[in-house]
PDB file of N, CA and C in Angstrom:
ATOM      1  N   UNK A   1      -2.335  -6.972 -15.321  1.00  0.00           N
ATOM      2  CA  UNK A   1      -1.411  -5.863 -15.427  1.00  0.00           C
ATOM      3  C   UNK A   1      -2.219  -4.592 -15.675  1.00  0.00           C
ATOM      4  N   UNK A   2      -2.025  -3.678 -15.183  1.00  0.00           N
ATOM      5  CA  UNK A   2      -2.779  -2.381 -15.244  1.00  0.00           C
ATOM      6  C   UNK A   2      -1.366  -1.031 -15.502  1.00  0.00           C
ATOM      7  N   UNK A   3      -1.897  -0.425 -16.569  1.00  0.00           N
ATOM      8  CA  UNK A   3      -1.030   0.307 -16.550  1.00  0.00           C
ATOM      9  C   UNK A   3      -2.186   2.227 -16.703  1.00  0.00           C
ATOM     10  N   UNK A   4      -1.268   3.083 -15.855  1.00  0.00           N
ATOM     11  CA  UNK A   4      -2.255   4.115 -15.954  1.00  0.00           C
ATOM     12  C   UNK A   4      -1.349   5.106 -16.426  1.00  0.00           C
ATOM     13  N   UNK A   5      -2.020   5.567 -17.334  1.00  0.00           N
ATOM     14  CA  UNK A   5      -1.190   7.099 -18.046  1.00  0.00           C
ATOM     15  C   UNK A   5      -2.373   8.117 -17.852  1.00  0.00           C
ATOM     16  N   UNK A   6      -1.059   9.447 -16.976  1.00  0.00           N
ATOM     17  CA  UNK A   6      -1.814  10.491 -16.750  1.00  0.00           C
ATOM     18  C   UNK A   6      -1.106  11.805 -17.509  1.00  0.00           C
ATOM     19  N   UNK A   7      -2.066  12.718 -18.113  1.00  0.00           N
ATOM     20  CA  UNK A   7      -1.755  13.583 -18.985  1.00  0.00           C
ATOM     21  C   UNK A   7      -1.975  14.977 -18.477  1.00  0.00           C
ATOM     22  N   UNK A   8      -1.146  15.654 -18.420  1.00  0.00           N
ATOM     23  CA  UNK A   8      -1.660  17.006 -17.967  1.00  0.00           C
ATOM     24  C   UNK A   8      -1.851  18.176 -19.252  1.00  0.00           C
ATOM     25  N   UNK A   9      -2.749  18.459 -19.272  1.00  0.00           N
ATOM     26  CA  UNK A   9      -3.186  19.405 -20.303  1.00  0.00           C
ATOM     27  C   UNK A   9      -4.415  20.225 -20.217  1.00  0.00           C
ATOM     28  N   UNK A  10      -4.595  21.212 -20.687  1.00  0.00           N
ATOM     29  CA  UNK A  10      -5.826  22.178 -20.555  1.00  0.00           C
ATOM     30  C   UNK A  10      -6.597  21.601 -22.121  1.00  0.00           C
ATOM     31  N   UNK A  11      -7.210  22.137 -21.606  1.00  0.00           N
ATOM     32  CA  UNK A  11      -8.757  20.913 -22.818  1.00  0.00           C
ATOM     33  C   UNK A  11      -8.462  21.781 -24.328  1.00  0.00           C
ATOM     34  N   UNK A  12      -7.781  22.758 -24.407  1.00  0.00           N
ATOM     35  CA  UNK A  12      -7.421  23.162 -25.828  1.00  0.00           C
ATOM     36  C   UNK A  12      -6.185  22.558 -26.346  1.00  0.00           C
ATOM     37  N   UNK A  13      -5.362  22.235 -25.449  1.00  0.00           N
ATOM     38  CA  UNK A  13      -4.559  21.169 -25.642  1.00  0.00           C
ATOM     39  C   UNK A  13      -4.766  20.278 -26.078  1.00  0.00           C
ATOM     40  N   UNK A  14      -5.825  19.556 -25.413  1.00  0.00           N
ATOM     41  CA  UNK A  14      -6.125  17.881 -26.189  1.00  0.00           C
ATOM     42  C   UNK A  14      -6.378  18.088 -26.677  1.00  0.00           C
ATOM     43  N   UNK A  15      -7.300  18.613 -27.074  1.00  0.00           N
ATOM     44  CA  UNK A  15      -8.278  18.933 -28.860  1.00  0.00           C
ATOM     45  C   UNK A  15      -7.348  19.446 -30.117  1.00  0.00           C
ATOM     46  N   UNK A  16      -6.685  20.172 -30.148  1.00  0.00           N
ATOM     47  CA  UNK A  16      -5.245  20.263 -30.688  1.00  0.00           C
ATOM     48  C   UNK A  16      -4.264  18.769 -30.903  1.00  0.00           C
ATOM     49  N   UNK A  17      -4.263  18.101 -29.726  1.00  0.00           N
ATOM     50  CA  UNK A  17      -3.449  16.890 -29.734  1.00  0.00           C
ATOM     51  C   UNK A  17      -4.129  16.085 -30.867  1.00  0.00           C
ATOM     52  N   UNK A  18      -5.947  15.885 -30.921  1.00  0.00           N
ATOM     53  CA  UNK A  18      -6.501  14.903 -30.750  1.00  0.00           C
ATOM     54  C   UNK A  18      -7.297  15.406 -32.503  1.00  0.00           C
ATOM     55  N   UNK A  19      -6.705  16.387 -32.600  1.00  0.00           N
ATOM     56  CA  UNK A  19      -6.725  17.238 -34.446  1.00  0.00           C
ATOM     57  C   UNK A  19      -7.849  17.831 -34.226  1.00  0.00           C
ATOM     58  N   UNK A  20      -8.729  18.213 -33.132  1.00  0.00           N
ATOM     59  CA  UNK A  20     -10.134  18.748 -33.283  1.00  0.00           C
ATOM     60  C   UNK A  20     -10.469  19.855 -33.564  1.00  0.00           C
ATOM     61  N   UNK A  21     -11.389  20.636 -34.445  1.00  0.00           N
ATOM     62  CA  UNK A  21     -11.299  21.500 -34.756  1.00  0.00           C
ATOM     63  C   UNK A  21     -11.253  22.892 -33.206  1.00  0.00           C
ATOM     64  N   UNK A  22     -10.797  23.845 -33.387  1.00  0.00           N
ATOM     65  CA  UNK A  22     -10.841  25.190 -32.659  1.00  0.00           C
ATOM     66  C   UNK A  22     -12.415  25.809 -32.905  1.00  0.00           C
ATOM     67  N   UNK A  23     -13.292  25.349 -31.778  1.00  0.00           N
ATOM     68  CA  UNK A  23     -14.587  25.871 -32.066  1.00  0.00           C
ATOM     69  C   UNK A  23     -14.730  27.045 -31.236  1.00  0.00           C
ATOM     70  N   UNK A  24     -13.899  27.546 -30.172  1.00  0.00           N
ATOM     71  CA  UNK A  24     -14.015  28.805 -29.323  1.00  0.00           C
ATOM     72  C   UNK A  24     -14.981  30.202 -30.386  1.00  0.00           C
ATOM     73  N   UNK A  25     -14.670  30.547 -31.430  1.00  0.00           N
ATOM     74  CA  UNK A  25     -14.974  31.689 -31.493  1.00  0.00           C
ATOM     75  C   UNK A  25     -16.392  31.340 -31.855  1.00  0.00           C
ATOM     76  N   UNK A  26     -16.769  30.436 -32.390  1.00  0.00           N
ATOM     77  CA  UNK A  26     -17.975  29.765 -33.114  1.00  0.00           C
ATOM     78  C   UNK A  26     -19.379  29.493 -31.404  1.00  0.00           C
ATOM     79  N   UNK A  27     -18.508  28.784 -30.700  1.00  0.00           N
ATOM     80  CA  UNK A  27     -19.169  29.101 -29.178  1.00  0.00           C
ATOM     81  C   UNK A  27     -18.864  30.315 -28.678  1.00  0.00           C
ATOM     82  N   UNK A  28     -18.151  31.473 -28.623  1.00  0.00           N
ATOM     83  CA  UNK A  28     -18.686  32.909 -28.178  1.00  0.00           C
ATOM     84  C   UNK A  28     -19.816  33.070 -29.028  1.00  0.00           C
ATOM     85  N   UNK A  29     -19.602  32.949 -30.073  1.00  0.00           N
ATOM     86  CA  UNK A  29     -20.986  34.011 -30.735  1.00  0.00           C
ATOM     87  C   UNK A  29     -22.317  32.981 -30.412  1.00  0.00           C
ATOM     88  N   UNK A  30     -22.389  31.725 -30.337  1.00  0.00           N
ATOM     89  CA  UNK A  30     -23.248  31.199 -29.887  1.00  0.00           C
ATOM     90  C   UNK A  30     -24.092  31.758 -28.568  1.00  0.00           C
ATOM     91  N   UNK A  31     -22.827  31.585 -27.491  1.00  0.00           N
ATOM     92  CA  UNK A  31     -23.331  32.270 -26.231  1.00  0.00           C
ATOM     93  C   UNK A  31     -24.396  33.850 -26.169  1.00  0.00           C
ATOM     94  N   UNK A  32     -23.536  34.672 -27.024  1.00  0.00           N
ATOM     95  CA  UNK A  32     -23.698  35.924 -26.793  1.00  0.00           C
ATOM     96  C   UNK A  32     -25.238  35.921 -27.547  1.00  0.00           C
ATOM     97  N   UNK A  33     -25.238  35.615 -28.325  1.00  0.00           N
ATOM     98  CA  UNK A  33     -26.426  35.077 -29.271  1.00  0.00           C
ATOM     99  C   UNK A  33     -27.767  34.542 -28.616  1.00  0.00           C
ATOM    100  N   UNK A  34     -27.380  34.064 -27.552  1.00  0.00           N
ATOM    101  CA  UNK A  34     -28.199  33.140 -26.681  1.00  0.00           C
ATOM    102  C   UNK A  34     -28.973  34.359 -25.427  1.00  0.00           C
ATOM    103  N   UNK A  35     -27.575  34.871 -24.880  1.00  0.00           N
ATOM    104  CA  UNK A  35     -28.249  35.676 -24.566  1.00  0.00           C
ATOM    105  C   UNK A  35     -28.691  36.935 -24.453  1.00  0.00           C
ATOM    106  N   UNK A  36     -29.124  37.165 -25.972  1.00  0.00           N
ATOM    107  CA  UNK A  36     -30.065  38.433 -26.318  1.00  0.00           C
ATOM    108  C   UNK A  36     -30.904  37.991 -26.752  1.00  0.00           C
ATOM    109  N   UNK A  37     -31.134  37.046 -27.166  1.00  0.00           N
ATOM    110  CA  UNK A  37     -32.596  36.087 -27.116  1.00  0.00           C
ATOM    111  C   UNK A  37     -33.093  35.562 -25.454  1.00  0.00           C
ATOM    112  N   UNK A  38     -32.497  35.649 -24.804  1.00  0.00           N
ATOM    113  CA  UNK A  38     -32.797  35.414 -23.626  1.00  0.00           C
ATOM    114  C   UNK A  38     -33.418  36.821 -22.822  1.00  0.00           C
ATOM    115  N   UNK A  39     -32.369  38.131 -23.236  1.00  0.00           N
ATOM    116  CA  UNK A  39     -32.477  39.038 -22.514  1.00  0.00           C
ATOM    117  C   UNK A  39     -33.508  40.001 -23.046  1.00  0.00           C
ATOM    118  N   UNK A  40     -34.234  39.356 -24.645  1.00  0.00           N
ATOM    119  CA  UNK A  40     -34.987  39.846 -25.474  1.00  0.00           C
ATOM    120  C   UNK A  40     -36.543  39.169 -24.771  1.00  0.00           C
ATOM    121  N   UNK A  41     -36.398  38.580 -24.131  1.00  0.00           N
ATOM    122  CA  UNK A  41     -37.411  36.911 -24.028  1.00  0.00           C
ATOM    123  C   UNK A  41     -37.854  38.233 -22.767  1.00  0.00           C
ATOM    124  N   UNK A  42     -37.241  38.351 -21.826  1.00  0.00           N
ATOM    125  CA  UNK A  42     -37.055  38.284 -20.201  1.00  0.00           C
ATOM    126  C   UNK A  42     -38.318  40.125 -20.767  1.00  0.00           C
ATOM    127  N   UNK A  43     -37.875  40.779 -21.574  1.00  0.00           N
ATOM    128  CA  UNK A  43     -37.791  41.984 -21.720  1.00  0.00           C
ATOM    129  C   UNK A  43     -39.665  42.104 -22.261  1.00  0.00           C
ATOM    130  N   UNK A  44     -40.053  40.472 -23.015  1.00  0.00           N
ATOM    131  CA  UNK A  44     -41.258  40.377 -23.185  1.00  0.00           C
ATOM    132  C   UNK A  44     -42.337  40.563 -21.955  1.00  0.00           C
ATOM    133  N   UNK A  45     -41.585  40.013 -21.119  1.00  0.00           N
ATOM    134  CA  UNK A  45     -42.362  39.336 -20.071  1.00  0.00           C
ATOM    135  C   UNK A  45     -42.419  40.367 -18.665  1.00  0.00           C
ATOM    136  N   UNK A  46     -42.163  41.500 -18.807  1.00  0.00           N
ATOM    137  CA  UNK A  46     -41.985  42.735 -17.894  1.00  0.00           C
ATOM    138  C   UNK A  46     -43.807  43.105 -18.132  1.00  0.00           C
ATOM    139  N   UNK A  47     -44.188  43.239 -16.584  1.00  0.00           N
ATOM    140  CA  UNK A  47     -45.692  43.634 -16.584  1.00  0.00           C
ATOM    141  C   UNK A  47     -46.247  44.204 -17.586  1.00  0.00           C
ATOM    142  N   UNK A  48     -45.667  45.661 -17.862  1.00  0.00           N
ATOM    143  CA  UNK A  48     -46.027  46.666 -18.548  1.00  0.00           C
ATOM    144  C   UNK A  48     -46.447  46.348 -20.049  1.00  0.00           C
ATOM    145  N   UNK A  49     -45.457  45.270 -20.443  1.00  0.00           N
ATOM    146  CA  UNK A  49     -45.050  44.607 -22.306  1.00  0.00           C
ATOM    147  C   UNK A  49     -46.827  44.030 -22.103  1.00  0.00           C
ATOM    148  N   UNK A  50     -46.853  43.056 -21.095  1.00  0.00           N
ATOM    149  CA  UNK A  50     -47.986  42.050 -21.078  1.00  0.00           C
ATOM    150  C   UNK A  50     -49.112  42.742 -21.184  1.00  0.00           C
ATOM    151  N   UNK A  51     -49.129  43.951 -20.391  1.00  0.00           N
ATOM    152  CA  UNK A  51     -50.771  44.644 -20.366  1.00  0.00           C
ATOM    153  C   UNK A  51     -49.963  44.902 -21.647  1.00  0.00           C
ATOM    154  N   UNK A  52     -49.545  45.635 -22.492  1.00  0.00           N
ATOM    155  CA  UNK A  52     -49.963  46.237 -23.596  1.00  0.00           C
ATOM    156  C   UNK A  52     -50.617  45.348 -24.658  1.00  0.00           C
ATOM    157  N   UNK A  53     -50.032  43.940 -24.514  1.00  0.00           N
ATOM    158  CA  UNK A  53     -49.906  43.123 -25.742  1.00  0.00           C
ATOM    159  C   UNK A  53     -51.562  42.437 -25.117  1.00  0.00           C
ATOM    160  N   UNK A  54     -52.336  42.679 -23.772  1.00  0.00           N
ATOM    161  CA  UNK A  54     -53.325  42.058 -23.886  1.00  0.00           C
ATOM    162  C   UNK A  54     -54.069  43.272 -23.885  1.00  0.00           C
ATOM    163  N   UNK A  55     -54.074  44.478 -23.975  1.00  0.00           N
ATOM    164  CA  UNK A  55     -54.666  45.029 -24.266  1.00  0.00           C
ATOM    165  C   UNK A  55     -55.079  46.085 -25.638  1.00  0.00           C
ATOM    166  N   UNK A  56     -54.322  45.359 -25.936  1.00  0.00           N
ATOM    167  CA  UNK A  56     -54.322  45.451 -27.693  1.00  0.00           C
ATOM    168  C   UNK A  56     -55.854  44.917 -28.619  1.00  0.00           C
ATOM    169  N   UNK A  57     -55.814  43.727 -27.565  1.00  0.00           N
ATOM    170  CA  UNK A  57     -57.263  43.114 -27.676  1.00  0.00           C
ATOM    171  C   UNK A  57     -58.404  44.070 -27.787  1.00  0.00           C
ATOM    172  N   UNK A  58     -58.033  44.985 -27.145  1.00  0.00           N
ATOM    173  CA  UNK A  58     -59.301  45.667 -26.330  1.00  0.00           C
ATOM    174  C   UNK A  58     -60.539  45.121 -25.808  1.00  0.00           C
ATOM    175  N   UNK A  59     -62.086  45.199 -25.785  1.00  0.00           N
ATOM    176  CA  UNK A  59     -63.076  44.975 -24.587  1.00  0.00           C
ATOM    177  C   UNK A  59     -63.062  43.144 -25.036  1.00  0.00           C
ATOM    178  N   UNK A  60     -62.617  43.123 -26.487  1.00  0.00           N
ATOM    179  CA  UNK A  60     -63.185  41.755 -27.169  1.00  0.00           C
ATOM    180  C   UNK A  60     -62.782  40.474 -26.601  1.00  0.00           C
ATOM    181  N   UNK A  61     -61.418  40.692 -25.752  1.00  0.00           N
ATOM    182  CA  UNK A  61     -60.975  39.626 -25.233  1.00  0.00           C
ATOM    183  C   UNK A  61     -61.784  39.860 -24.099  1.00  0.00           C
ATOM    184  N   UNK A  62     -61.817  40.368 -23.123  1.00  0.00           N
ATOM    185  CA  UNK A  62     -62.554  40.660 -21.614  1.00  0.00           C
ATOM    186  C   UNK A  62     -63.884  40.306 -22.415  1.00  0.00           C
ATOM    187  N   UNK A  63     -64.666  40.364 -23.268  1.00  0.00           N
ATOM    188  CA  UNK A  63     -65.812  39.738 -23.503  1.00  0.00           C
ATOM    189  C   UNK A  63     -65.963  38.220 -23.583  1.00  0.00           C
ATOM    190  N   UNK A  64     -64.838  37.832 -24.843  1.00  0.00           N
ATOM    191  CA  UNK A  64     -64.760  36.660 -24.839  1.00  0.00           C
ATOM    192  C   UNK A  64     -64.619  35.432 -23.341  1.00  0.00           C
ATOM    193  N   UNK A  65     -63.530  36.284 -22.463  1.00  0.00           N
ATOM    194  CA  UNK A  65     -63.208  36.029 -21.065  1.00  0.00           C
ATOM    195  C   UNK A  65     -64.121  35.926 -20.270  1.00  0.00           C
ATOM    196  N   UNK A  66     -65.095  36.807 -20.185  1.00  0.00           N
ATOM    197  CA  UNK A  66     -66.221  36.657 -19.329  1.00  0.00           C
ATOM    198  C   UNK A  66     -67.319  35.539 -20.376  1.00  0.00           C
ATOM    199  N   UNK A  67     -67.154  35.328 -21.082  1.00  0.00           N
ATOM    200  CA  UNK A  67     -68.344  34.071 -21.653  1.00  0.00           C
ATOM    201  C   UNK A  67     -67.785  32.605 -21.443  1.00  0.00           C
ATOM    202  N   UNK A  68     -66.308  32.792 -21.385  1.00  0.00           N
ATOM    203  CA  UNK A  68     -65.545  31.376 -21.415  1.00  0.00           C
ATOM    204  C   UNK A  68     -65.992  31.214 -19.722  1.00  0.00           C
ATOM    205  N   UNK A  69     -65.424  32.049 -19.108  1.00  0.00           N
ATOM    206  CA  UNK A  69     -65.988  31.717 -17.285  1.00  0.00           C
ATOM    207  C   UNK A  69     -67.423  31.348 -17.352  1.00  0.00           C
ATOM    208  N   UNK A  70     -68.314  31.804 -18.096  1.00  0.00           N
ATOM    209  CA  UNK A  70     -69.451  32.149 -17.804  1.00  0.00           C
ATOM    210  C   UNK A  70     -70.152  30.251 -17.875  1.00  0.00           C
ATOM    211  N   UNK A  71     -69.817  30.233 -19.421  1.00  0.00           N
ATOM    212  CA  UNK A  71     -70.005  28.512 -19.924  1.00  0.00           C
ATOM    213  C   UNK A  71     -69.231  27.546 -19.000  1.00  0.00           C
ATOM    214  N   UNK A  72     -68.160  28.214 -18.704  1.00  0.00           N
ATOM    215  CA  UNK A  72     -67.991  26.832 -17.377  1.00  0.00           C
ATOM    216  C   UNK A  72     -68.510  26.724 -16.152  1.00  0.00           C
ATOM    217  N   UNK A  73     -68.810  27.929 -15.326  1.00  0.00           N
ATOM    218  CA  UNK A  73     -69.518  27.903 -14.950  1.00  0.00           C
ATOM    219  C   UNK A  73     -70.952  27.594 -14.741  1.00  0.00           C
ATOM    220  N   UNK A  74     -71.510  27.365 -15.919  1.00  0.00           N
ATOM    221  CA  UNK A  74     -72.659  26.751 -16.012  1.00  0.00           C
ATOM    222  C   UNK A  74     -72.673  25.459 -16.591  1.00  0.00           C
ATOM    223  N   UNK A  75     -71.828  24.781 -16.932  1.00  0.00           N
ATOM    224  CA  UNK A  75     -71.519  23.750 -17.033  1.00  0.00           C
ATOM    225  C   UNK A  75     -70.701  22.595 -15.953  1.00  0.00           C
ATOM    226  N   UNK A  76     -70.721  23.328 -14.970  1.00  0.00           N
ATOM    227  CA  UNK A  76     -69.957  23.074 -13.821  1.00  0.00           C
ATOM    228  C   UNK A  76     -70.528  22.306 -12.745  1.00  0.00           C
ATOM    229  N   UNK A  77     -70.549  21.080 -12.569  1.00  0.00           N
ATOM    230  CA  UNK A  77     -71.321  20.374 -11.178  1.00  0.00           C
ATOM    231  C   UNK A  77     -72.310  21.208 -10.162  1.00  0.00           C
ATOM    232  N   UNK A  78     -73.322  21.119  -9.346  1.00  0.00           N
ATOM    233  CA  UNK A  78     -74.063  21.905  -8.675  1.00  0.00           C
ATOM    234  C   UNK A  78     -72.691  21.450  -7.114  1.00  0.00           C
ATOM    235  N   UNK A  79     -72.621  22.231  -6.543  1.00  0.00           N
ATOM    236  CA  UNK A  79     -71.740  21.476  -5.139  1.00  0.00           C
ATOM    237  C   UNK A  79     -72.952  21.033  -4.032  1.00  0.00           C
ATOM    238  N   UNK A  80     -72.834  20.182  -3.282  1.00  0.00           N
ATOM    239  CA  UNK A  80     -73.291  19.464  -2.623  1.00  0.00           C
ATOM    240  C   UNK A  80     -72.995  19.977  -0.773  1.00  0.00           C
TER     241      UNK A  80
END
């Protein structure tokens, strides 16, 4: 015997039916939250942000940079 019950309801409905709490406003601020950390993230990563933040370093990183190439390079197989 098979019996099928079909319910028509919008999903705030059941959750209401089903005693669940009303989390809507708790997920807007989540969302919105999400993305200004997102749109904060995106805002890092714009060319201009990057040169500044590596050139903050100044010559010391481009020094360091050219010794790290330099040691692998010489540590590097002869090619054949």
């Amino acid at each position: 015997m098979k019996v099928k019950i079909e319910i028509d309801c919008t999903p705030q409905e059941a959750r209401t039916f089903l005693g669940q709490p009303d989390v809507e406003a708790l997920n807007d601020w989540v969302v919105e939250q999400m993305k200004g950390r997102m749109a904060e993230g995106l805002e890092r990563m714009r060319p201009e942000e990057l040169m500044k933040d590596w050139m903050a370093f100044g010559g010391q990183a481009a020094d360091q940079f050219r010794q790290f190439m330099g040691a692998a390079a010489a540590s590097a197989p002869p090619k054949k």
